[in-house]
C-alpha atoms as a PDB file:
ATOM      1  CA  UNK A   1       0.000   0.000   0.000  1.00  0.00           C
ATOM      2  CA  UNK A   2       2.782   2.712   0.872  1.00  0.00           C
ATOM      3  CA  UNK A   3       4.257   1.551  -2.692  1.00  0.00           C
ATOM      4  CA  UNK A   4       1.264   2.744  -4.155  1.00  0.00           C
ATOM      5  CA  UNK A   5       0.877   5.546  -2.328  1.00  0.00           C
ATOM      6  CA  UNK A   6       4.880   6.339  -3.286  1.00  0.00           C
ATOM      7  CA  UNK A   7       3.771   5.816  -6.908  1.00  0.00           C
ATOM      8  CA  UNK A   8       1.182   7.989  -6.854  1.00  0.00           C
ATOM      9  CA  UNK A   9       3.106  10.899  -5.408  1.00  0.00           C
ATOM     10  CA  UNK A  10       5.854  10.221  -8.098  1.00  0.00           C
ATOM     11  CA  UNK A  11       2.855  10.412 -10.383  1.00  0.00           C
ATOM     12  CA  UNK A  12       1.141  13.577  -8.874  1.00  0.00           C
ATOM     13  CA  UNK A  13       4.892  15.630  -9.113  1.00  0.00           C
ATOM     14  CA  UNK A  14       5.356  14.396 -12.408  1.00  0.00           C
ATOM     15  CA  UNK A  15       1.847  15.858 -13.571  1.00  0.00           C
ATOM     16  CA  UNK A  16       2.475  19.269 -11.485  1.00  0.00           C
ATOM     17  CA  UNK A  17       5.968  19.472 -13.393  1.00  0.00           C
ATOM     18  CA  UNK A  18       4.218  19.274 -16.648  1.00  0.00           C
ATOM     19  CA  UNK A  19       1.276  21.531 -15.549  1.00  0.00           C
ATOM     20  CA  UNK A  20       4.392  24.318 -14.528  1.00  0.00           C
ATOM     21  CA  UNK A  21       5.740  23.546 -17.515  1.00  0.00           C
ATOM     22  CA  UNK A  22       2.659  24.223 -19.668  1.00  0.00           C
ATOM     23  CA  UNK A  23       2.048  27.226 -17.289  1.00  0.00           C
ATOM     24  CA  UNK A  24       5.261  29.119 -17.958  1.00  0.00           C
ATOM     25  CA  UNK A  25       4.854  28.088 -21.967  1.00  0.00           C
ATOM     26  CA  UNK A  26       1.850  29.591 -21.720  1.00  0.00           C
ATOM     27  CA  UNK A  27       2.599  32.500 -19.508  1.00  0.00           C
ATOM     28  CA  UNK A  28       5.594  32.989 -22.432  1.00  0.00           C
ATOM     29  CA  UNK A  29       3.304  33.532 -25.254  1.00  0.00           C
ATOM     30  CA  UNK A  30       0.717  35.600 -23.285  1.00  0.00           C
ATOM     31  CA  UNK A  31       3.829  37.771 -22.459  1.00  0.00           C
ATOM     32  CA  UNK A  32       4.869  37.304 -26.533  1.00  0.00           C
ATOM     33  CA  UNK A  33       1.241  38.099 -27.616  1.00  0.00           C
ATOM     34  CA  UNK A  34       0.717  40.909 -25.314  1.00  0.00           C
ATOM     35  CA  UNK A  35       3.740  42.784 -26.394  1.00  0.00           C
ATOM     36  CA  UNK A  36       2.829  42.364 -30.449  1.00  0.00           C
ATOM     37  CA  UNK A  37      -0.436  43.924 -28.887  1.00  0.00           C
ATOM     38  CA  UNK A  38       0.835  46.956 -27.285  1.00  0.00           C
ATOM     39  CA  UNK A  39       3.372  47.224 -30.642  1.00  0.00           C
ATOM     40  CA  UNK A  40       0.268  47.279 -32.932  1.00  0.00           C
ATOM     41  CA  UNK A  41      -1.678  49.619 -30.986  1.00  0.00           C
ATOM     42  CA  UNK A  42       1.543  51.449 -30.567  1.00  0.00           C
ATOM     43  CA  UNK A  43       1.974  51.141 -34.606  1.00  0.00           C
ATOM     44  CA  UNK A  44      -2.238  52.265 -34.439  1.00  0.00           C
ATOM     45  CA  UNK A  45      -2.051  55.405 -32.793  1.00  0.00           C
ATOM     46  CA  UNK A  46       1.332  56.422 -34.722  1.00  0.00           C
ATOM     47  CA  UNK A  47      -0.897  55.797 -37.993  1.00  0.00           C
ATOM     48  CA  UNK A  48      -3.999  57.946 -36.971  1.00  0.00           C
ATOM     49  CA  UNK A  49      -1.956  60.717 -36.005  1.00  0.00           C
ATOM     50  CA  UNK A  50      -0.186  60.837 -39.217  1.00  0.00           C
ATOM     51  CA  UNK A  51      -3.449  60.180 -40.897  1.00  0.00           C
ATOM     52  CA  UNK A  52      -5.263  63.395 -39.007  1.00  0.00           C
ATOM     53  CA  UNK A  53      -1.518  65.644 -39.606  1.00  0.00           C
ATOM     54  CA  UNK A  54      -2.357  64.846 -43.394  1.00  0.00           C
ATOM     55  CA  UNK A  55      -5.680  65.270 -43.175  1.00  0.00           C
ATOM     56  CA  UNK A  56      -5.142  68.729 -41.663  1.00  0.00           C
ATOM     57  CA  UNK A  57      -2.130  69.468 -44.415  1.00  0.00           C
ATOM     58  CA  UNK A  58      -4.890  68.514 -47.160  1.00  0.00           C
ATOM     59  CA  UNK A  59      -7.611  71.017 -45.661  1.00  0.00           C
ATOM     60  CA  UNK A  60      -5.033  73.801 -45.420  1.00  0.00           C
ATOM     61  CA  UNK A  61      -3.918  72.973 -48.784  1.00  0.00           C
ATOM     62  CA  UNK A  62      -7.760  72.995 -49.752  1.00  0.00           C
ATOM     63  CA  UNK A  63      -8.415  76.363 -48.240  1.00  0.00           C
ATOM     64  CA  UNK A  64      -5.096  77.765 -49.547  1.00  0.00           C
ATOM     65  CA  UNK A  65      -6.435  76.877 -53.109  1.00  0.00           C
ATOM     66  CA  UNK A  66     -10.061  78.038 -52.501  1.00  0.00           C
ATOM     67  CA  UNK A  67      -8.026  81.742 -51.835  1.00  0.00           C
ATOM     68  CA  UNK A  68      -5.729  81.606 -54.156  1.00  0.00           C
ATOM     69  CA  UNK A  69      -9.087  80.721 -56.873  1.00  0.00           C
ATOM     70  CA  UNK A  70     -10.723  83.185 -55.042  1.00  0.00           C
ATOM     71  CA  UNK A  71      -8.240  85.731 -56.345  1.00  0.00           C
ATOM     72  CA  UNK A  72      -7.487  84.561 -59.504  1.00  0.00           C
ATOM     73  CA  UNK A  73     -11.449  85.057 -60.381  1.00  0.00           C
ATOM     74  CA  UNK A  74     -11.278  88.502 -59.301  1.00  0.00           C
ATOM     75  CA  UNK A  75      -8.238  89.175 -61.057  1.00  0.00           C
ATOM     76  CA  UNK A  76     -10.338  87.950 -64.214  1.00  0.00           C
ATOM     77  CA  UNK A  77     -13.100  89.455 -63.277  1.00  0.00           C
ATOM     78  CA  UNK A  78     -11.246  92.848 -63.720  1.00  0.00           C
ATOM     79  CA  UNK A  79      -9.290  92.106 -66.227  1.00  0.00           C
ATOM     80  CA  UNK A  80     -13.076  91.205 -68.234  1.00  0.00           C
ATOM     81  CA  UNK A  81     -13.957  94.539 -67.266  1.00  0.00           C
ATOM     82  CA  UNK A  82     -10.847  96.072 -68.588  1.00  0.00           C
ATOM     83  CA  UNK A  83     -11.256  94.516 -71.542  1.00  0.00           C
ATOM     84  CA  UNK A  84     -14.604  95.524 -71.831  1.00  0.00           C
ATOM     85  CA  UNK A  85     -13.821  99.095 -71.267  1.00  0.00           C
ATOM     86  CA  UNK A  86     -10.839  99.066 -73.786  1.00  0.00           C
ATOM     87  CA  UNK A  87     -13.333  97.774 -76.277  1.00  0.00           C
ATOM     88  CA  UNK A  88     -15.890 100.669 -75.611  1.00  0.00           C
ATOM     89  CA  UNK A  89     -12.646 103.184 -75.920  1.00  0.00           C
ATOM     90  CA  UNK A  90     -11.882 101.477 -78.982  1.00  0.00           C
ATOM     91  CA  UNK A  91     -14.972 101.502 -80.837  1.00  0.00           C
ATOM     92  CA  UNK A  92     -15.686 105.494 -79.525  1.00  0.00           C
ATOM     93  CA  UNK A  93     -11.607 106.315 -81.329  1.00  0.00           C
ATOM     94  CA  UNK A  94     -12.565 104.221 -84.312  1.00  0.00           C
ATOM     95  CA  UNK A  95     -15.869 106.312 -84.366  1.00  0.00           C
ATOM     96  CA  UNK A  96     -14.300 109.626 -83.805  1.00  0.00           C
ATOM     97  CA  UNK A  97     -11.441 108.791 -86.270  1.00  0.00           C
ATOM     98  CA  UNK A  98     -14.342 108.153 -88.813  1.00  0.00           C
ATOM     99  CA  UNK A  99     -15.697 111.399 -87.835  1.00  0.00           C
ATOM    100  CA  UNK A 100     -12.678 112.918 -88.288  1.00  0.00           C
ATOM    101  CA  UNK A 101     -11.815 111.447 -91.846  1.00  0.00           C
ATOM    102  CA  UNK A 102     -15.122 112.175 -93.308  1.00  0.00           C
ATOM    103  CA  UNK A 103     -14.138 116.162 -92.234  1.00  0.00           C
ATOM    104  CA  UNK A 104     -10.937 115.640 -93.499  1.00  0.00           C
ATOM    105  CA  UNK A 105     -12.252 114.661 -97.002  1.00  0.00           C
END
C-alpha cells in the first residue's frame, strides 16, 4: 500500500511538473502576444496621427487653393472689365477717327 501511495506521489509531481511547464509556456506567449499587442496599438495610434496631420495638411492645402481661386477670379473678373472698357474706348476712337476722316475729305 505505501508503494502505491509512493507511486502515486511520483505520479502527482510528475503531472504538477508538466502543468508548470505548460504554465510558464503559456505565460511565455501571453507575455509574446501581449507585447505584439501593445506594438500594434503602438503602430495604431502612430498611424492615426499621421493620418489626421495629413488630413489637416490637405484642408489647409484645400483652403489655400479656394483663396488663391478666389483671387485669380477677381483678377479675371477685372481684367473682363478692362477689356470691356478698352473695347468701348476702342470703338468710340474708331468712331471719332471716322468722324474725323469724313471732315478731313
Amino acid at each position: 500500500r505505501l508503494t502505491g501511495q509512493q507511486q502515486e506521489i511520483k505520479n502527482l509531481i510528475q503531472s504538477r511538473i508538466a502543468v508548470d511547464e505548460e504554465n510558464a509556456r503559456l505565460k511565455n506567449e501571453f507575455s509574446n502576444l501581449n507585447q505584439k499587442f501593445k506594438d500594434k496599438r503602438q503602430e495604431l495610434k502612430d498611424t492615426e496621427e499621421c493620418a489626421q496631420k495629413k488630413e489637416e495638411q490637405n484642408r489647409l492645402v484645400i483652403k489655400n487653393l479656394e483663396e488663391e481661386n478666389k483671387g485669380l477670379n477677381t483678377c479675371c473678373a477685372d481684367l473682363l472689365n478692362d477689356l470691356e472698357k478698352l473695347r468701348k474706348q476702342e470703338e468710340q476712337w474708331k468712331t471719332e477717327k471716322a468722324g474725323n476722316d469724313a471732315r478731313i475729305k
